[in-house]
Every structure is written in C-alpha cells, then in structure tokens.
Protein backbone atom coordinates (compact mmCIF):
# COMPACT_ATOMS: atom_id res chain seq x y z
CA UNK A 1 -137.98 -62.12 -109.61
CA UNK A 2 -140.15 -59.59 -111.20
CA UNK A 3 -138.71 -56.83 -108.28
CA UNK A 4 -138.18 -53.85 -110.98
CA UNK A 5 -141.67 -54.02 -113.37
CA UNK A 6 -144.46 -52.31 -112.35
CA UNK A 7 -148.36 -53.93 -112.74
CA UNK A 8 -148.77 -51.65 -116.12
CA UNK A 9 -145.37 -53.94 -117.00
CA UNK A 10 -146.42 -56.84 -116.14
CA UNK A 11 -149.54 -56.86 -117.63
CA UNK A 12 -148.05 -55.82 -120.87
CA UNK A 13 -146.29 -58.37 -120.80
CA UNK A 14 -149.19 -60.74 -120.25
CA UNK A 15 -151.27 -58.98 -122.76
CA UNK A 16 -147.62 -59.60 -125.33
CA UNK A 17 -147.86 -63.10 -124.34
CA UNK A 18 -151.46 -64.00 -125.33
CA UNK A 19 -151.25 -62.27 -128.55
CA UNK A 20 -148.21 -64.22 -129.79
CA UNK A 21 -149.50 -67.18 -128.47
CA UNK A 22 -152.75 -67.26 -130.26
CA UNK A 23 -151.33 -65.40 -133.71
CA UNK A 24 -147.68 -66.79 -133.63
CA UNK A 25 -147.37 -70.55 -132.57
CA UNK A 26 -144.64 -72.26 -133.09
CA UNK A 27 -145.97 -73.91 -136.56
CA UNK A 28 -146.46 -70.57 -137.86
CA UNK A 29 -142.91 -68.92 -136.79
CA UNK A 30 -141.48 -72.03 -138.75
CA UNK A 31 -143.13 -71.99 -141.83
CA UNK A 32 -142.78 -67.69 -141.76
CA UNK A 33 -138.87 -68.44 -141.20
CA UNK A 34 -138.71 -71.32 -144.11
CA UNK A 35 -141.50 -69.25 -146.57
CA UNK A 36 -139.20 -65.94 -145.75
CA UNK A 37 -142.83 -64.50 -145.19
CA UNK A 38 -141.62 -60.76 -143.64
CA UNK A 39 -144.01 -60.13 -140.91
CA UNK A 40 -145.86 -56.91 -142.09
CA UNK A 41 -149.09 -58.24 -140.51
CA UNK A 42 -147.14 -58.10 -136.55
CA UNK A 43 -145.79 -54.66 -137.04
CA UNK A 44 -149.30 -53.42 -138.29
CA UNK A 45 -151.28 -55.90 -135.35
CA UNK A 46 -148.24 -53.89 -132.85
CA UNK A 47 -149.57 -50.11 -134.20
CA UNK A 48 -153.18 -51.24 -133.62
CA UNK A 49 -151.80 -51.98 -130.10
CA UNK A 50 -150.55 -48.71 -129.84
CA UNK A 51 -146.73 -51.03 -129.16
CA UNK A 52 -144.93 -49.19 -132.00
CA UNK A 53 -145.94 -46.06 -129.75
CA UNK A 54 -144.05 -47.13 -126.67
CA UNK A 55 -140.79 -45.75 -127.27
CA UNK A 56 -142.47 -42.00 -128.72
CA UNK A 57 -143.11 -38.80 -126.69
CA UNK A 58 -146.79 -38.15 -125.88
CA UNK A 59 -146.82 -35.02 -128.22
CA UNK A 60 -146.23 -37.25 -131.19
CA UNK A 61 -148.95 -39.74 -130.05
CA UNK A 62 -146.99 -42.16 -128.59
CA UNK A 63 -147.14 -43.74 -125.13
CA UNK A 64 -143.67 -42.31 -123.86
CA UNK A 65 -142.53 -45.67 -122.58
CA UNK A 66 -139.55 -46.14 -120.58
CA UNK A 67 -136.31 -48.22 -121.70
CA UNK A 68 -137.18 -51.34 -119.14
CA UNK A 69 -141.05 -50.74 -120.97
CA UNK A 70 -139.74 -51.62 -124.40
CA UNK A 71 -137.21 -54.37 -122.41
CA UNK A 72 -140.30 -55.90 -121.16
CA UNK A 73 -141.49 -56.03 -124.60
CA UNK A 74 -139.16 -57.65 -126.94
CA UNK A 75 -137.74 -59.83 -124.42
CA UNK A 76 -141.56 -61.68 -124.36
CA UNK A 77 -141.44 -61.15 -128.28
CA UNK A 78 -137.80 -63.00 -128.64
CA UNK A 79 -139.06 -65.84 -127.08
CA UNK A 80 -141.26 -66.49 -129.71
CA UNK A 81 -139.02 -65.25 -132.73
CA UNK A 82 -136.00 -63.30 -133.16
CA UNK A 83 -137.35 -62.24 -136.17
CA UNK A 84 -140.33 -60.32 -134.95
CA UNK A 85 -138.28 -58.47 -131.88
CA UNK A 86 -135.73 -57.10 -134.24
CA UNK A 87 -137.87 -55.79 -136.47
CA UNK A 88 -139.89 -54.07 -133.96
CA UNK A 89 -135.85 -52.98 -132.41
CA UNK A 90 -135.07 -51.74 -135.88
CA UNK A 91 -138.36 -50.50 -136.93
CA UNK A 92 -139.08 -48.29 -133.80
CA UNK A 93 -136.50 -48.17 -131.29
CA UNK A 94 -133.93 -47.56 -133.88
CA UNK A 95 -135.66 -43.94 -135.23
CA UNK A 96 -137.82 -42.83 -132.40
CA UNK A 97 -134.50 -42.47 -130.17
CA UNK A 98 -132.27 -41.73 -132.99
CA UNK A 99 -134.38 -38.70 -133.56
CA UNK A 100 -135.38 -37.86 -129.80
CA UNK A 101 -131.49 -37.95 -129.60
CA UNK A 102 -130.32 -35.58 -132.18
CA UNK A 103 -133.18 -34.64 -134.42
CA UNK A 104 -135.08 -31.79 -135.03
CA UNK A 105 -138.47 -30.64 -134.27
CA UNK A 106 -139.04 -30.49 -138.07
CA UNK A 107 -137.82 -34.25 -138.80
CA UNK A 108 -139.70 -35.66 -135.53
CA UNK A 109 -142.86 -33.84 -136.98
CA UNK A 110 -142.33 -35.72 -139.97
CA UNK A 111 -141.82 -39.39 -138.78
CA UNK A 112 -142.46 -39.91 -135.24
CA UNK A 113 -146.67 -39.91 -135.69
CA UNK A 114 -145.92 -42.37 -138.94
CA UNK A 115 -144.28 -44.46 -136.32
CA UNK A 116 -146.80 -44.55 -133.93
CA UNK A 117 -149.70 -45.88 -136.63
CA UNK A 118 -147.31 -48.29 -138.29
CA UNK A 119 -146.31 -45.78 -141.30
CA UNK A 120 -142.91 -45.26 -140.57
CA UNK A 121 -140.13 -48.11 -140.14
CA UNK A 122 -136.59 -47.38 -139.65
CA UNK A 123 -133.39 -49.62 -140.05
CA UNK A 124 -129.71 -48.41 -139.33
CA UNK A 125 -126.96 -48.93 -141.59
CA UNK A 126 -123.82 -48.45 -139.70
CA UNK A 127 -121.58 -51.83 -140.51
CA UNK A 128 -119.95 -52.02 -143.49
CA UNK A 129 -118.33 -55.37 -144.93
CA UNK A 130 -114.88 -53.45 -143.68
CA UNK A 131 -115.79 -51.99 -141.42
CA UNK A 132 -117.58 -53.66 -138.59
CA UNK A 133 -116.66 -53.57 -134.83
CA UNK A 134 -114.06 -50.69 -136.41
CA UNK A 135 -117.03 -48.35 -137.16
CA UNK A 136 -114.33 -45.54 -137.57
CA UNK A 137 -112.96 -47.40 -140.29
CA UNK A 138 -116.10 -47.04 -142.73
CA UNK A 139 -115.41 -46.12 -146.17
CA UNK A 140 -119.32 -44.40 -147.25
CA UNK A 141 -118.50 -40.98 -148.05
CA UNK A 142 -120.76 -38.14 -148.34
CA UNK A 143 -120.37 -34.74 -150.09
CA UNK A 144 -121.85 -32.12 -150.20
CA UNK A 145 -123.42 -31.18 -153.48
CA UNK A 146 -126.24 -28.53 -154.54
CA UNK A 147 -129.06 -28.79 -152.20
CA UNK A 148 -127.68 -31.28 -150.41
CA UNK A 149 -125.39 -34.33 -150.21
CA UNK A 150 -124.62 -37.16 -152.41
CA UNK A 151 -123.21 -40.70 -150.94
CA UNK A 152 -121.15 -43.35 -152.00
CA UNK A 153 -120.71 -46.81 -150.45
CA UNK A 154 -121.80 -50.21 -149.25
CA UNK A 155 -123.71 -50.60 -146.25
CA UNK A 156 -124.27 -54.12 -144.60
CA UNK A 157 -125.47 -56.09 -142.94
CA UNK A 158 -128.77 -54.06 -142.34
CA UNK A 159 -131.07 -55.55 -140.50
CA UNK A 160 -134.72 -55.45 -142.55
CA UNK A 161 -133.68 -52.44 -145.13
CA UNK A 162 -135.31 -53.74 -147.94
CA UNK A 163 -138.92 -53.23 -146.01
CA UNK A 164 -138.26 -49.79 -144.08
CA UNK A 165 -139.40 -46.84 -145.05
CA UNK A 166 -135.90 -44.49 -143.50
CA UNK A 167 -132.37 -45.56 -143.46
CA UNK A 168 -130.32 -44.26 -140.91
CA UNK A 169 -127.47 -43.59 -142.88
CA UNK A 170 -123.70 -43.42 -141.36
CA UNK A 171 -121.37 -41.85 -143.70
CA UNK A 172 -117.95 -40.02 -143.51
CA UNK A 173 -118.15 -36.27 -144.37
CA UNK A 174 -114.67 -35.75 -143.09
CA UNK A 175 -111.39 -36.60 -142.05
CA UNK A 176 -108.49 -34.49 -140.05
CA UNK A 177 -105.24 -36.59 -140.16
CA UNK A 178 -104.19 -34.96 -137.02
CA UNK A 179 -107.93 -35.74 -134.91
CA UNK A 180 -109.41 -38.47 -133.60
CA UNK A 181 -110.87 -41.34 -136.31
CA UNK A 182 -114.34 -41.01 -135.11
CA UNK A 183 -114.69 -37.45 -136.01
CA UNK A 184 -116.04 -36.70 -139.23
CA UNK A 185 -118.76 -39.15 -139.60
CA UNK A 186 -122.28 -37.76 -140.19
CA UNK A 187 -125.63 -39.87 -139.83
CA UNK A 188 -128.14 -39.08 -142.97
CA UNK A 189 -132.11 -40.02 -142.90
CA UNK A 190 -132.60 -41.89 -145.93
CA UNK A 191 -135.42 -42.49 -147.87
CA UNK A 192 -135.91 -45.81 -149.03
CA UNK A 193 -137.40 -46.08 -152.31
CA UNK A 194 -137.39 -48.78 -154.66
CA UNK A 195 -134.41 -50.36 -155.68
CA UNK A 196 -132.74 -48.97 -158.32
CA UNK A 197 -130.32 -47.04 -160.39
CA UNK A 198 -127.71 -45.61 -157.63
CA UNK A 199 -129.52 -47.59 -155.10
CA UNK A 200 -129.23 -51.15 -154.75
CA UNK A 201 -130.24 -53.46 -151.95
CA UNK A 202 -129.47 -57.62 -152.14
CA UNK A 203 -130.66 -59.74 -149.15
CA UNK A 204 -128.26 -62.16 -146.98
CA UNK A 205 -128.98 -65.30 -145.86
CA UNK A 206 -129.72 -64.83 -142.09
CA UNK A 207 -132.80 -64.36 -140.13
CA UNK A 208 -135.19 -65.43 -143.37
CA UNK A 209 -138.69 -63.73 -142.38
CA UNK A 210 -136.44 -60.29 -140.93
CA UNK A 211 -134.70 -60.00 -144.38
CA UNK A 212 -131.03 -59.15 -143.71
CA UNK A 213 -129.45 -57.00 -146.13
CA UNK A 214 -126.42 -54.69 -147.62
CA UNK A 215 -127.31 -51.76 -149.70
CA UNK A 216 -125.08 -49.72 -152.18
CA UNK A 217 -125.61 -46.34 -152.77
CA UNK A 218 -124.43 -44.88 -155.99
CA UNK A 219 -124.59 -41.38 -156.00
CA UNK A 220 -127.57 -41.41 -153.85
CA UNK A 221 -128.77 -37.37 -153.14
CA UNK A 222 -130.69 -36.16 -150.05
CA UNK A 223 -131.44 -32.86 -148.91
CA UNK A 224 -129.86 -30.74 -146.47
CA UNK A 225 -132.82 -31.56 -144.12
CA UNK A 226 -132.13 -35.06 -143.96
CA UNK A 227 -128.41 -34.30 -141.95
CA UNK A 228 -129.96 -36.08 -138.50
CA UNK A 229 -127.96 -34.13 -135.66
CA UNK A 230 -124.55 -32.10 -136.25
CA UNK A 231 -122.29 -32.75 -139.23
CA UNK A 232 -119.35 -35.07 -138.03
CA UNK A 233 -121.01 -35.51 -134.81
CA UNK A 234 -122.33 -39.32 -135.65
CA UNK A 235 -120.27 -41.12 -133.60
CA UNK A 236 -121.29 -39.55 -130.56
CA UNK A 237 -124.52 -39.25 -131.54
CA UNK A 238 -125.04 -43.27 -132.21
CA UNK A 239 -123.12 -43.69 -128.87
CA UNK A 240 -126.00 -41.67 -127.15
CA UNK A 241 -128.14 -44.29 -128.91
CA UNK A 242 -126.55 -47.58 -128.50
CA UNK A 243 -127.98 -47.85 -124.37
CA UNK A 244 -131.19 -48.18 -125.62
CA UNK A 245 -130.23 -50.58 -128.62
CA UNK A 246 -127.76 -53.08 -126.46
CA UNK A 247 -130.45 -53.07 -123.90
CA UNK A 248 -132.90 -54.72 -126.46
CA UNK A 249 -130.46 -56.54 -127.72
CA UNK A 250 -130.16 -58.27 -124.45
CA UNK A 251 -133.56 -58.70 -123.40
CA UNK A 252 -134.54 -60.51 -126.55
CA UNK A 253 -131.64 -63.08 -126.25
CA UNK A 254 -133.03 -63.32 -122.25
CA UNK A 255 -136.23 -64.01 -124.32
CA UNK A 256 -135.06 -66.90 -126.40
CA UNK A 257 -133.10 -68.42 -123.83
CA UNK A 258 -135.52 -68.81 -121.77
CA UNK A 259 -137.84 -70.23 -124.69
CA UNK A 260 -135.08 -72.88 -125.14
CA UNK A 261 -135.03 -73.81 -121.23
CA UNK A 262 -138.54 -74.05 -121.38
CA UNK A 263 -138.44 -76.06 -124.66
CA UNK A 264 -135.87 -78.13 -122.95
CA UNK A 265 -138.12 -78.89 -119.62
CA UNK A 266 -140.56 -79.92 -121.61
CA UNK A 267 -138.91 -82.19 -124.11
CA UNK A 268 -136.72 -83.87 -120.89
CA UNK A 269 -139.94 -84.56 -118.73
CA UNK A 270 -141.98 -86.45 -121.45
CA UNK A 271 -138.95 -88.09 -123.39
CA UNK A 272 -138.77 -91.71 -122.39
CA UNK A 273 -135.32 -93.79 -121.72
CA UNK A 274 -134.72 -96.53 -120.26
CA UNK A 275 -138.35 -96.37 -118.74
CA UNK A 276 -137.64 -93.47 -116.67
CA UNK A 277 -138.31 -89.34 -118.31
CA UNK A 278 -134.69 -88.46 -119.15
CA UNK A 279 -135.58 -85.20 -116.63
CA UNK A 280 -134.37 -88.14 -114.07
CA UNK A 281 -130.81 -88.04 -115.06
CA UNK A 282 -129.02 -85.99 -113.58
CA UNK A 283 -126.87 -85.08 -116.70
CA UNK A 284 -129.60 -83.84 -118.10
CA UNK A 285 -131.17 -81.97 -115.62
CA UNK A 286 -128.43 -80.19 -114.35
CA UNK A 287 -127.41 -78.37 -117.26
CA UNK A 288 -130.61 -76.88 -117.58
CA UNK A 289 -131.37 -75.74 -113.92
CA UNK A 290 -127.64 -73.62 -113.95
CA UNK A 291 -128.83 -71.76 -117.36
CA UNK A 292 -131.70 -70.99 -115.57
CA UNK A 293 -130.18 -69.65 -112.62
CA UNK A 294 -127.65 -68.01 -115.35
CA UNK A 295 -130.41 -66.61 -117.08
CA UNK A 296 -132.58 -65.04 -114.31
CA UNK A 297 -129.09 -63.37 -113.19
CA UNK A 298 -129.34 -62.02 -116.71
CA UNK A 299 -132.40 -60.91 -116.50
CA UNK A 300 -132.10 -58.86 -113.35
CA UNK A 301 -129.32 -57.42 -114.91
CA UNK A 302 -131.00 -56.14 -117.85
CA UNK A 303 -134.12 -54.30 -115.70
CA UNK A 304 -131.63 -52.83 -113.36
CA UNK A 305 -129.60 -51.54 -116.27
CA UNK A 306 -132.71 -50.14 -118.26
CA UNK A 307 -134.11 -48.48 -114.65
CA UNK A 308 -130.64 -46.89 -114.49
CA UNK A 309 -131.00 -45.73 -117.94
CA UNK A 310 -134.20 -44.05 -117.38
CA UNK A 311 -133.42 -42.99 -113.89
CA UNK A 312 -129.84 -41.36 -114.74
CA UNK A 313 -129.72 -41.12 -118.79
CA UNK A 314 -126.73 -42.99 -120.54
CA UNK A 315 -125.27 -45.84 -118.59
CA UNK A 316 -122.65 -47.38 -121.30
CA UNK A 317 -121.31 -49.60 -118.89
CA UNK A 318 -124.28 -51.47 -117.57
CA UNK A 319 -125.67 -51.68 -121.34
CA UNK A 320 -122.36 -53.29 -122.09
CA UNK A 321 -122.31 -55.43 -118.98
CA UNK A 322 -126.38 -56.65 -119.55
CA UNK A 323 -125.51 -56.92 -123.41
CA UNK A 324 -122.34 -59.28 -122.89
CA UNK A 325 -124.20 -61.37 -120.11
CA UNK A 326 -127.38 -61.87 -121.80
CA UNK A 327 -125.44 -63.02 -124.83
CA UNK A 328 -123.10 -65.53 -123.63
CA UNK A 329 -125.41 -66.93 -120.87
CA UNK A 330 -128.30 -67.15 -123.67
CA UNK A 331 -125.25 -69.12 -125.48
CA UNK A 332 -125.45 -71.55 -123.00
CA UNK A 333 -128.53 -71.75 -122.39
CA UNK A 334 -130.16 -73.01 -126.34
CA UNK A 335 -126.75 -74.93 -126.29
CA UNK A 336 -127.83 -77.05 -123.29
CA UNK A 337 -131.36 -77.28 -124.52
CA UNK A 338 -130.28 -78.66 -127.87
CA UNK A 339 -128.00 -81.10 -126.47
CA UNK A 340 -130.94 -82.08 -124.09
CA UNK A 341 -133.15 -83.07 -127.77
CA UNK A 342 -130.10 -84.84 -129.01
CA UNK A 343 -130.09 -85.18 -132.36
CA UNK A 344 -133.71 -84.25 -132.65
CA UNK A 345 -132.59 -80.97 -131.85
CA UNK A 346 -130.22 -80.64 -134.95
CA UNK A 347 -132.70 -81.17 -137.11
CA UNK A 348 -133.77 -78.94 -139.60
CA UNK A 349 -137.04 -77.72 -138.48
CA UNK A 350 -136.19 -77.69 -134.97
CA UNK A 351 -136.87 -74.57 -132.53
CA UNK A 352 -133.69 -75.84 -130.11
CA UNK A 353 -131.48 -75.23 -133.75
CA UNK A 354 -133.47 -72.30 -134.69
CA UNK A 355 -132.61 -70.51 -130.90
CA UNK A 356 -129.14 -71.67 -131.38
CA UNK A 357 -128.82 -69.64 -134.84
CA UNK A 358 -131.13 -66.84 -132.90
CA UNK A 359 -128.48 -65.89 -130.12
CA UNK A 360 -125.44 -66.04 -132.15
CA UNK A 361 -126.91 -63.22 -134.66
CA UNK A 362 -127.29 -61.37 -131.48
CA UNK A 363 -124.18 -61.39 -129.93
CA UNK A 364 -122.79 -60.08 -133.42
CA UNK A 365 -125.46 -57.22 -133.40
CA UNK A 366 -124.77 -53.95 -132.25
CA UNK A 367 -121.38 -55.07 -131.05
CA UNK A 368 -119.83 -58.43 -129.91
CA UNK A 369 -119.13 -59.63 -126.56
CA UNK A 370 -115.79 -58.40 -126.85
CA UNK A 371 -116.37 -54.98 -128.10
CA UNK A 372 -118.51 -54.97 -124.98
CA UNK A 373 -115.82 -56.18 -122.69
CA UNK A 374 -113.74 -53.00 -124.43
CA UNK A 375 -116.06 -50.45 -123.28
CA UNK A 376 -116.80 -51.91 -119.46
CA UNK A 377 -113.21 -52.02 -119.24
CA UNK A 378 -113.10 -48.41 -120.03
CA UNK A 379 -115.77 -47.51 -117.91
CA UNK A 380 -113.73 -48.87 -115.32
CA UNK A 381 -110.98 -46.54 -116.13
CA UNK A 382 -108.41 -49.34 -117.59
C-alpha cells in the first residue's frame, strides 16, 4: 500500500523508525509526557539528521523535500508521540513555508539556514480565545508606530511558544466596514524573547512535553522588516500555507492510529479469557480489522493529496478531505483500541488513553472536522 513513496521515502522512513525506537520507547515518551520534559534533545538529534532541513530550499542548506517527504515523516514520528511531530510541524514546517510563501529574500537569509542546524524554531499564533475557527474575528491589533509596529492582544492556544525562537504573529492592521472580514489582517515575525514586561506567555494544560500556550502582547514593537508578506494580505497568505499544515496534521493522526491498532493487536493476541486470547472473539477483533481498513484508506488519501500538492501547488480541497478523514477515522481507531484494553486502557499511564487525548488535539488543530467539511463543500461549488 506503499504505491506513492519512492525508495529515498521509504527508507526515511525506516531510518525515522529505528531512531525513535532505540531513543524514544514507550517508557521514555511516558515519563517525558508526565515530567513535561520538552524534547530539545529530538529537535537537535532531527538537525544532526539533516530532518529539520527537509522542508528548506537547497540554497538555504536544506534538502528541498517534498510535502508527501515531510508526510512520510511525522506520520512515523506520531506514532510514537504527538508531542514530538508537532513540534517538528510547528518548529519547521510552520516557518520554512510561511516564509517560502510570502517572505523575502532578506528574512529567508535570516532564518531558513538557523532552521536547517536546529537554530531557528517557529510556532504560529493565529487562534485567539475569541476567535478560533472565526479567524476573521481576532481582536490583536497592530499599529503602526515609529520604525515599526506595536501589537496588542492575546494569542492562544500556541502550540510550543514558550520554546521557539519566531512567532508567527496574526494581527489586524485594518478594517473597511464595507470589505470583506478577512481583509486587513497582517502576519508579523516575532521574536521571542524572554517573558516579560509587554510580553507574557502562561502554558495550558495539553500536550505536557510540547508545552501549549497563550501569549499576551502588551505593546510589543517590531520593525518594519518583520511585516512577513503584504500588509492585510494574511489571510490569504496563511491560506497558501494551511495545505502543507492540514496535510501534517493528518499524517500524524494516521501515525497514532495506527500505533493504537497495533497496540491493540498486540494486547488482544496475548490477553487471556476464558482460556482462549480475546483476539478469538469476534467482538473484539472486528473492530480493529475495519479501523484498519479505515485507516489505510486514510492513508492513501493523505499521499495522494500531498503528490497533488507538489505536483499542482495548492489543493485546499484534498487537504481538507485527507485532514477530516484522518481525524475522524484516527477517532475510531484509539477508540476501538482502548475499548479492546478495557479498563486497563483508561488508566492513567496508558498509551491506548494517551492516543485517545493525541487525536482529539488534532482534529481541533488547524481547523476542525467541520471547518473542513466548510471548505470541501466550497470547493465543490455549494
């Protein structure tokens, strides 16, 4: 089922497999996740790799990986932890297309080597706690002021801000009463420095090594050089960039799906009840062969989608449509595997709980399932 990768694919994803399986076992991704231990030593182990330099252009010392190339990647990384492919999604993929998108030559001089030896990390602050799947409705303002601009707002949730170096900033910079809502927003390249007077980050309680967070800025002044693409051109601008982001999105949750069916095989063929492996019963067994015919559909979906991408450039409707499958099949998936562990499975140290948790903070990443169903249905012309 491996029709769209290439060899150089699949041994990456081999050569992704045996790292994490020697440096991150399952021990280790639990205590990380219970110590809130924030990886630092996978996204410097990645740059050694040369991984962080998948998704940058040669010039900047990168490898100039495709889409399905960094697909391949964090979907073998989410099925170890959900922690470590999102910050690798937010870390890289986040700035390297954001800036291959709508940056200039001076600001991809500036990061996009950093990124490459595991200098640079990036996060994106576009939600705000009113203004979520509305993105239009965001209340971060920015002004300009001498030498630059000056913003005002909360931000959140962010997914590892307090540990990345640039904040990809979304802020309104205007508003026509008579234009559309999504005009006038403006994306800023923010330096993150330490927390402090103007700028203030607090952490939520989500994915515990990844560090989820909301950040206020008070008066918070960059230069004129950090404006990343046209002023009030954001919106389109993150639209250009949410095909790569959904597309990760969905191969991770592939990745921990299939790291609960897997789980789930395992824990039904050596379980014993009434002196027969309870892989025997059929109400067992059943559930988890459909997810896995659910989630190899899902799968395929995702490669063709991220060929398409790199074939054709932005496919919004086949991101959506491998985003929104991925999720809700990956739903169904850990949810069969946990039920398979019984109550085992709800307990607290558990990897069928923990997978659970994982896929539900991705279908509420980079928009839900149905946000997703809005913009297929679009695409469709309804």
């Amino acid at each position: 089922m491996d029709i769209y990768l290439s060899p150089q694919q699949l041994d990456l994803r081999a050569e992704v497999r045996a790292f994490l399986d020697e440096q991150y076992p399952p021990e280790r991704i639990l205590q990380m996740e219970q110590d809130e231990e924030y990886p630092d030593d996978f996204y410097r182990e990645c740059a050694k790799r040369g991984w962080t330099g998948i998704p940058v252009p040669k010039e900047y010392g990168g490898s100039d990986g495709s889409v399905l190339d960094l697909c391949v990647f964090v979907e073998e990384v989410g099925k170890t932890s959900i922690s470590l492919s999102t910050l690798y999604i937010t870390g890289t993929i986040f700035g390297s297309h954001a800036l291959h998108i709508c940056g200039s030559k001076e600001q991809a001089n500036r990061y996009l080597p950093g990124v490459v030896n595991g200098e640079k990390r990036f996060a994106l602050a576009m939600s705000e706690p009113g203004a979520g799947s509305d993105f239009a409705g965001m209340e971060t303002r920015a002004e300009r002021v001498d030498g630059g601009w000056r913003i005002d707002g909360l931000k959140g949730p962010i997914s590892g801000a307090e540990r990345a170096d640039v904040i990809i900033t979304a802020a309104r910079t205007s508003t026509s009463p008579s234009g559309p809502r999504q005009k006038g927003i403006s994306l800023f390249l923010v330096e993150n420095g330490p927390s402090g007077p103007g700028f203030e980050r607090t952490r939520y309680a989500a994915m515990q090594a990844l560090m989820v967070n909301k950040v206020h800025y008070d008066g918070v002044v960059v230069p004129e050089s950090a404006v990343l693409g046209e002023i009030d051109e954001g919106w389109m601008n993150l639209a250009r960039l949410m095909d790569p982001e959904r597309l990760a999105n969905a191969a991770q949750t592939v990745g921990v799906a299939q790291a609960a069916i897997d789980d789930g095989v395992a824990y039904a063929t050596t379980r014993q009840q009434y002196g027969q492996p309870i892989s025997r019963f059929q109400a067992v067994s059943h559930p988890l062969a459909e997810a896995q015919a659910e989630v190899t559909a899902a799968r395929l979906l995702v490669y063709a989608a991220a060929a398409k991408r790199d074939q054709e450039g932005p496919c919004p409707k086949e991101a959506s449509m491998a985003k929104m499958l991925a999720n809700n099949v990956a739903a169904r998936a850990t949810s069969a595997a946990l039920q398979c562990a019984g109550a085992r499975g709800w307990e607290h140290d558990s990897h069928f709980l923990r997978r659970v948790l994982e896929v539900r903070g991705c279908e509420l990443g980079g928009g839900t399932s149905q946000i997703q169903r809005n913009i297929i249905a679009r695409q469709m012309g309804m």
